[in-house]
N, C-alpha and C. Protein backbone atom coordinates (compact mmCIF):
# COMPACT_ATOMS: atom_id res chain seq x y z
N UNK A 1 -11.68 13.95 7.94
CA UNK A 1 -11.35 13.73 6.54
C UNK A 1 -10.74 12.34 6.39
N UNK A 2 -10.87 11.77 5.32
CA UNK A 2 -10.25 10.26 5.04
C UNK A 2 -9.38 10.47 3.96
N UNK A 3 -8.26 9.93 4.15
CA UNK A 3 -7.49 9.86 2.96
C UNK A 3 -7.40 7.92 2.43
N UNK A 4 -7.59 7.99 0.88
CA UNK A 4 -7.78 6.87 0.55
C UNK A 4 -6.95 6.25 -0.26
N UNK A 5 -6.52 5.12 -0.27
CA UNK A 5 -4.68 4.46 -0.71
C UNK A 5 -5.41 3.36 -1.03
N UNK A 6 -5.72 3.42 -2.86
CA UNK A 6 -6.74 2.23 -3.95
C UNK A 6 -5.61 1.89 -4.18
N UNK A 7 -5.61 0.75 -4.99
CA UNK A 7 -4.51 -0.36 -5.98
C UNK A 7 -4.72 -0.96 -6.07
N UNK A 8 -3.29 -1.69 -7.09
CA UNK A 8 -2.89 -3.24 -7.22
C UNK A 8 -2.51 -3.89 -5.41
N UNK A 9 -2.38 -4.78 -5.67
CA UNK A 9 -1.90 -5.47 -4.42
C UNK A 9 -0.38 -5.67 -4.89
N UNK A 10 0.08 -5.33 -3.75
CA UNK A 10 2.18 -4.66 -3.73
C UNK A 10 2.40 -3.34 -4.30
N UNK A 11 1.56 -2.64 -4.55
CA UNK A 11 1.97 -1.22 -5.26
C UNK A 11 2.01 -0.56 -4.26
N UNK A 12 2.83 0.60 -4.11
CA UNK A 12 3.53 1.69 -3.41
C UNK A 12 2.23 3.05 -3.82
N UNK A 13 1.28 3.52 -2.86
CA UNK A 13 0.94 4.78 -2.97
C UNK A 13 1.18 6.03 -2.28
N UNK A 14 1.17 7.36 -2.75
CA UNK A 14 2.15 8.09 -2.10
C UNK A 14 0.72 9.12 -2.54
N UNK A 15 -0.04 9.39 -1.18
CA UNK A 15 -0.80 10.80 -1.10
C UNK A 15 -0.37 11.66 -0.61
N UNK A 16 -0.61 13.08 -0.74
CA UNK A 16 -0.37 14.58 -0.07
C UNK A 16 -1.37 14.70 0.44
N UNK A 17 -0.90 15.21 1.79
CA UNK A 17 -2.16 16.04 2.80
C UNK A 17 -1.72 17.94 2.26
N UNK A 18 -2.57 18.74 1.64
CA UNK A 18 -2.57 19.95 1.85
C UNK A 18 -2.39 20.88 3.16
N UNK A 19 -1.79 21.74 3.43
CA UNK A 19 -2.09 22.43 4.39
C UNK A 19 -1.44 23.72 4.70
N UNK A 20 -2.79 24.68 4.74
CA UNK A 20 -2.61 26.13 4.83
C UNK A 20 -2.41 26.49 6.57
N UNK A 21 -2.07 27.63 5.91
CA UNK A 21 -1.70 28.40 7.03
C UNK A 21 -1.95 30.43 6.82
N UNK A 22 -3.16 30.04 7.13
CA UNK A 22 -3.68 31.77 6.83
C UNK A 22 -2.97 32.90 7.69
N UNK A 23 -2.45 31.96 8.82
CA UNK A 23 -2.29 33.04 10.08
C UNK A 23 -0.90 34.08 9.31
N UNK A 24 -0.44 34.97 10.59
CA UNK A 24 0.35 35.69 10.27
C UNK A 24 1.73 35.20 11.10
N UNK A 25 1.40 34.19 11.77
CA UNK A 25 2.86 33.48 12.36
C UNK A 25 2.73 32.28 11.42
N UNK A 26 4.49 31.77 11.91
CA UNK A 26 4.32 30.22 11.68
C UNK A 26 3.64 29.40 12.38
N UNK A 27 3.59 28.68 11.44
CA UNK A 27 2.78 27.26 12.26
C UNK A 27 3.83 25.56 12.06
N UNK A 28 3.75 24.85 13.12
CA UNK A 28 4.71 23.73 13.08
C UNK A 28 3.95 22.71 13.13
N UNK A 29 4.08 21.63 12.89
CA UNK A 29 3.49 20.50 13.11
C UNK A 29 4.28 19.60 13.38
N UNK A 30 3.80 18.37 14.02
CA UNK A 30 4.60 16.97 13.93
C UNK A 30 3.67 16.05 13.79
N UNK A 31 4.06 15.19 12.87
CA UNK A 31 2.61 14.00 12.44
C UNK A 31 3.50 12.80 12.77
N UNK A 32 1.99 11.89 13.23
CA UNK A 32 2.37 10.63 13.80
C UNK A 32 1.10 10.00 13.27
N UNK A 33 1.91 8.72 13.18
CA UNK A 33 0.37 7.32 12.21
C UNK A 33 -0.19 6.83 13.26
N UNK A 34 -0.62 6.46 14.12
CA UNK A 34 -1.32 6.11 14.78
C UNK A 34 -2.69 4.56 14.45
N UNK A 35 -2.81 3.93 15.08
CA UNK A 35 -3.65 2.78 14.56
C UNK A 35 -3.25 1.10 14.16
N UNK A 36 -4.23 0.16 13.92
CA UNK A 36 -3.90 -0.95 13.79
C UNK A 36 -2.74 -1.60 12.93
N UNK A 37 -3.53 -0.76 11.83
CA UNK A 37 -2.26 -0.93 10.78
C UNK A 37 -0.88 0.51 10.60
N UNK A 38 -0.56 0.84 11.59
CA UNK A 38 0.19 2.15 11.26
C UNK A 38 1.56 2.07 10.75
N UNK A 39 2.04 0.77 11.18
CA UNK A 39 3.29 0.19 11.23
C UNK A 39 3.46 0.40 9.21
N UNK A 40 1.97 -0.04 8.13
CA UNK A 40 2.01 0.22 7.16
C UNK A 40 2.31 1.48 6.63
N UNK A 41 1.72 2.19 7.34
CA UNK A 41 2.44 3.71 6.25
C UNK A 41 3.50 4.34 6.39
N UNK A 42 3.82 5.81 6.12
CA UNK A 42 5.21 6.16 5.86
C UNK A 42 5.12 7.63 5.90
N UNK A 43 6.41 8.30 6.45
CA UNK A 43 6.14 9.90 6.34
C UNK A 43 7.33 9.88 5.14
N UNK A 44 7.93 9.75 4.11
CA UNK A 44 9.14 9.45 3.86
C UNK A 44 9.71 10.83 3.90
N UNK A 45 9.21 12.24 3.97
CA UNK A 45 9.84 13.47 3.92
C UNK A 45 10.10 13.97 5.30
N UNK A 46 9.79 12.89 6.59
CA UNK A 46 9.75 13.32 7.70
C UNK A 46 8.71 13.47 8.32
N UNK A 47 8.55 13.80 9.49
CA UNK A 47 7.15 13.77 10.38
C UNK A 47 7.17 15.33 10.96
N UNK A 48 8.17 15.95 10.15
CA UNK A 48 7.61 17.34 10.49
C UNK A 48 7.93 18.51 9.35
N UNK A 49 6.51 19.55 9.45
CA UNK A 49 6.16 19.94 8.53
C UNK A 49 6.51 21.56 9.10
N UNK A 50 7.00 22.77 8.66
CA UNK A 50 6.90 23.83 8.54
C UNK A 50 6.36 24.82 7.76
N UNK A 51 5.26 25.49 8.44
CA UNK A 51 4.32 26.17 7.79
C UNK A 51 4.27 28.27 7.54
N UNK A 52 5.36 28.79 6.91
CA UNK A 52 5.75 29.89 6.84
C UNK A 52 4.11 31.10 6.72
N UNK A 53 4.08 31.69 7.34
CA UNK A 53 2.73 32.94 7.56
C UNK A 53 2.34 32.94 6.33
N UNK A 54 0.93 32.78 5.66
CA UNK A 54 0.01 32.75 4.67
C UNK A 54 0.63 32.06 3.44
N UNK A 55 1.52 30.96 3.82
CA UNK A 55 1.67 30.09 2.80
C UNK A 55 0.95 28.82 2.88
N UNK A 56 1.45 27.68 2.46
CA UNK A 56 1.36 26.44 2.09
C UNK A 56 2.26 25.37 2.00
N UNK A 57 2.00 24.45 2.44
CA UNK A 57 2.92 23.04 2.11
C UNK A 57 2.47 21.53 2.39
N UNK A 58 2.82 20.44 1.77
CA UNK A 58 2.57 19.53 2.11
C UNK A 58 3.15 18.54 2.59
N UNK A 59 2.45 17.60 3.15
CA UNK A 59 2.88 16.14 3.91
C UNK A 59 2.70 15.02 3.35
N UNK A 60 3.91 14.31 2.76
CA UNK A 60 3.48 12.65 2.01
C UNK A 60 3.14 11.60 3.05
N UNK A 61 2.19 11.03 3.02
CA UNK A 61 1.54 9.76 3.24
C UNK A 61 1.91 8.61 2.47
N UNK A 62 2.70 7.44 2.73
CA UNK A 62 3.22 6.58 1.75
C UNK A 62 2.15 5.36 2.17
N UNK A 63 1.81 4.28 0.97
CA UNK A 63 1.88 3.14 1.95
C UNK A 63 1.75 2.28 0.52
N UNK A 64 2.39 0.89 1.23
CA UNK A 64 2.30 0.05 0.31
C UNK A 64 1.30 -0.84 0.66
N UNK A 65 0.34 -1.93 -0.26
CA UNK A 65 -0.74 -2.68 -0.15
C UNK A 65 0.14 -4.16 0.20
N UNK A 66 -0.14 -4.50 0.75
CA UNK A 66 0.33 -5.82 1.27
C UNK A 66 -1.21 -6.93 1.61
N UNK A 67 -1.59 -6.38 2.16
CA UNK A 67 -2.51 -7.22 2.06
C UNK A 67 -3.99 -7.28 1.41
N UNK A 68 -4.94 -7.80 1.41
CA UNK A 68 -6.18 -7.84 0.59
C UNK A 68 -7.40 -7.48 1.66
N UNK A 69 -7.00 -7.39 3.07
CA UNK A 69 -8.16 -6.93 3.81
C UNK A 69 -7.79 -4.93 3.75
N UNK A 70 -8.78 -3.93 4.15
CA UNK A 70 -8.33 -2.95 4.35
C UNK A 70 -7.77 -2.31 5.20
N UNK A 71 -7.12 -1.71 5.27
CA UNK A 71 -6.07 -1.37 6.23
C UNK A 71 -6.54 0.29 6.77
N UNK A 72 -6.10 0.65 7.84
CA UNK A 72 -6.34 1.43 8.27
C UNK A 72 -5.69 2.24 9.16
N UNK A 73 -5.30 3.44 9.63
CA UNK A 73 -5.21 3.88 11.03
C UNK A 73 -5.23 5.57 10.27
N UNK A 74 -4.56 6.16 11.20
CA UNK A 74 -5.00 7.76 11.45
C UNK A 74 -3.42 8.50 11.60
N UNK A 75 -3.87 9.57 10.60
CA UNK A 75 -2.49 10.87 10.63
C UNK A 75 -2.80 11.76 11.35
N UNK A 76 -2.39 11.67 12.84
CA UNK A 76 -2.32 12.86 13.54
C UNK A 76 -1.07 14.00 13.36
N UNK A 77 -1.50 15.24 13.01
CA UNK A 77 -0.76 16.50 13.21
C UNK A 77 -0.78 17.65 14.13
N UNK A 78 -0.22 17.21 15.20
CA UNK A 78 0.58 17.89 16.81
C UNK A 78 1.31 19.18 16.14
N UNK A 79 0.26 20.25 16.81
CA UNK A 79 1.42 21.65 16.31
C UNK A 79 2.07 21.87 17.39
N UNK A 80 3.34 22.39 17.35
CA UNK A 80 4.32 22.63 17.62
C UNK A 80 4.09 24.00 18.26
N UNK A 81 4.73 24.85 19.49
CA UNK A 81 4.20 26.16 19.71
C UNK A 81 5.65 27.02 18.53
N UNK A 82 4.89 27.88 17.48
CA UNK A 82 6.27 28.96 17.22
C UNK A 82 5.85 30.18 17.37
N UNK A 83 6.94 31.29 17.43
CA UNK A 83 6.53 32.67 18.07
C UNK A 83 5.72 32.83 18.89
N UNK A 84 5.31 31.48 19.96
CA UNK A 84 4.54 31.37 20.96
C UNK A 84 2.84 31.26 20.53
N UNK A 85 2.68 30.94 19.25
CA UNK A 85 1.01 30.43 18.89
C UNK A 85 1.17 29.58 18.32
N UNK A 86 -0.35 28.29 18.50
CA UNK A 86 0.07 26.64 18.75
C UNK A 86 -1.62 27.11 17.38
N UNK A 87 -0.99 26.05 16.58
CA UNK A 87 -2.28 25.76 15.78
C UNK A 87 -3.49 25.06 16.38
N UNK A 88 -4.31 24.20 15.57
CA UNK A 88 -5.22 23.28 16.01
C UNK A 88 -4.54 21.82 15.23
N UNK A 89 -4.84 20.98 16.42
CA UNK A 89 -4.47 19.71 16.03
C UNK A 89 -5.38 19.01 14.71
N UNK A 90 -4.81 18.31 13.89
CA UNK A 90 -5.43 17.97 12.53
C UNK A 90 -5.82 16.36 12.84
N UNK A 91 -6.78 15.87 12.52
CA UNK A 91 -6.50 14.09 11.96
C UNK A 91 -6.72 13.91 10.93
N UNK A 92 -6.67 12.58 9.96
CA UNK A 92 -7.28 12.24 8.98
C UNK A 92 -7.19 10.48 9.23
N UNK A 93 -8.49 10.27 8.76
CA UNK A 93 -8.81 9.06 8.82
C UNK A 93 -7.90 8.18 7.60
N UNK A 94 -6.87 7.12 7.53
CA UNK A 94 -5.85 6.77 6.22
C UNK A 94 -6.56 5.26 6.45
N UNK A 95 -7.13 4.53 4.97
CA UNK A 95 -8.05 3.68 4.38
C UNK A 95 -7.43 3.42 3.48
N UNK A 96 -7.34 1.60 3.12
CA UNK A 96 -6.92 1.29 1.99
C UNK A 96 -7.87 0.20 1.32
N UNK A 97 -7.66 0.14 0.21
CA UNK A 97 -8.49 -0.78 -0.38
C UNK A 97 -7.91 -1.30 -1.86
N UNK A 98 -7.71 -2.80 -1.99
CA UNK A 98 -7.44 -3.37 -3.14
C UNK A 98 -8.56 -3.21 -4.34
N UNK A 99 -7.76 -2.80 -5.63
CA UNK A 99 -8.64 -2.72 -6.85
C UNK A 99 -9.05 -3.78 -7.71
N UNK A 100 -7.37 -4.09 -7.78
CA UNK A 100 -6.39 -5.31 -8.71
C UNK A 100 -5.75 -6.16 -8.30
N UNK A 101 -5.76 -6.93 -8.60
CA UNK A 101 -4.24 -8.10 -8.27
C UNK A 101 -3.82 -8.58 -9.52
N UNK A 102 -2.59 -8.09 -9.44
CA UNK A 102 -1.92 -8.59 -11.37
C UNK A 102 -1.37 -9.87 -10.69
N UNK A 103 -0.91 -10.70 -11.19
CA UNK A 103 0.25 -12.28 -11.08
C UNK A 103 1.71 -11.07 -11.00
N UNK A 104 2.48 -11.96 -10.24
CA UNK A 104 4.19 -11.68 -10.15
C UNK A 104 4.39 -12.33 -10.96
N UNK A 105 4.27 -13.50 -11.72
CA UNK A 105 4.63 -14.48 -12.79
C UNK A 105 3.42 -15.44 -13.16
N UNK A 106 3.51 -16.36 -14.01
CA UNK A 106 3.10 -17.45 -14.71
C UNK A 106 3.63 -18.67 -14.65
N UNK A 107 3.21 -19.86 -14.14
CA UNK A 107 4.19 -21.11 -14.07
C UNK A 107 3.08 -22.03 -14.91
N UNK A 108 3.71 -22.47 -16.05
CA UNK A 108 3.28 -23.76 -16.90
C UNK A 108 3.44 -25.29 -16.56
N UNK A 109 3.26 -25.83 -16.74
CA UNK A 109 3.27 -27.07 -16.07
C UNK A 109 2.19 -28.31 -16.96
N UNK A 110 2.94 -29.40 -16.62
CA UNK A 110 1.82 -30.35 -17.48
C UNK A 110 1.66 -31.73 -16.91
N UNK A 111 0.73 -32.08 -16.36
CA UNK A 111 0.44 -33.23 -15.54
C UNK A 111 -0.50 -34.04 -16.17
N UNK A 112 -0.30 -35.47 -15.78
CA UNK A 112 -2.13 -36.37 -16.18
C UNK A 112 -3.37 -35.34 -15.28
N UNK A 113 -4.40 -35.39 -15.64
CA UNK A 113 -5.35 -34.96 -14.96
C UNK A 113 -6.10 -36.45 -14.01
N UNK A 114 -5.44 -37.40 -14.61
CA UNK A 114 -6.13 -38.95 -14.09
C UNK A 114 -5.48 -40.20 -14.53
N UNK A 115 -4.81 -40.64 -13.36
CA UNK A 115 -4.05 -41.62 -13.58
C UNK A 115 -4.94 -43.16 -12.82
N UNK A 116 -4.79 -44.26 -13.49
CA UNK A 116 -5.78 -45.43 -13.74
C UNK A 116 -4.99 -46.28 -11.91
């Protein structure tokens, strides 16, 4: 799966990864960014997720656009063993791509265009 982080260039995006848990135990995870650019993204709720028997919850993915090439790396989720059963390990492919570029400001200015 790919998760995809569009924008302005300097904007802050903040995706959710979904994730069930049908079983009848818990399930644990620990996620780690992994990749060239990993140093860019963000767990900001933590890198670990608890998954209570036939519920649901999610994981934020942060990242801000800094630059104009696309950025990339991978959310691995490492389950954790609880009540002694280990899930399956998750990835997702994390892709960014500039939309926009607004100006931070405007500078006026007035020069000859051609001096003799």
């Amino acid at each position: 799966n790919t998760i995809e982080f569009t924008g302005g260039l300097h904007a802050t995006i903040v995706k959710q990864v979904h994730l069930k848990n049908p079983k009848s135990h818990t399930l644990a995870y620990n996620a780690i960014v992994v990749g060239r650019d990993a140093d860019d993204f963000s767990l900001p709720k933590g890198n670990t997720v608890i998954i209570p028997p036939t519920r649901e919850d999610f994981i934020n993915v942060e990242f801000t656009i800094r630059f104009l090439r696309p950025a990339e790396a991978v959310l691995i989720l490492i389950s954790n063993k609880v009540d002694g059963v280990d899930g399956a390990t998750l990835t997702f492919s994390l892709k960014s791509e500039v939309k926009n570029i607004d100006p931070l400001g405007t500078i006026k200015c007035r020069s000859p265009c051609y001096e003799l």
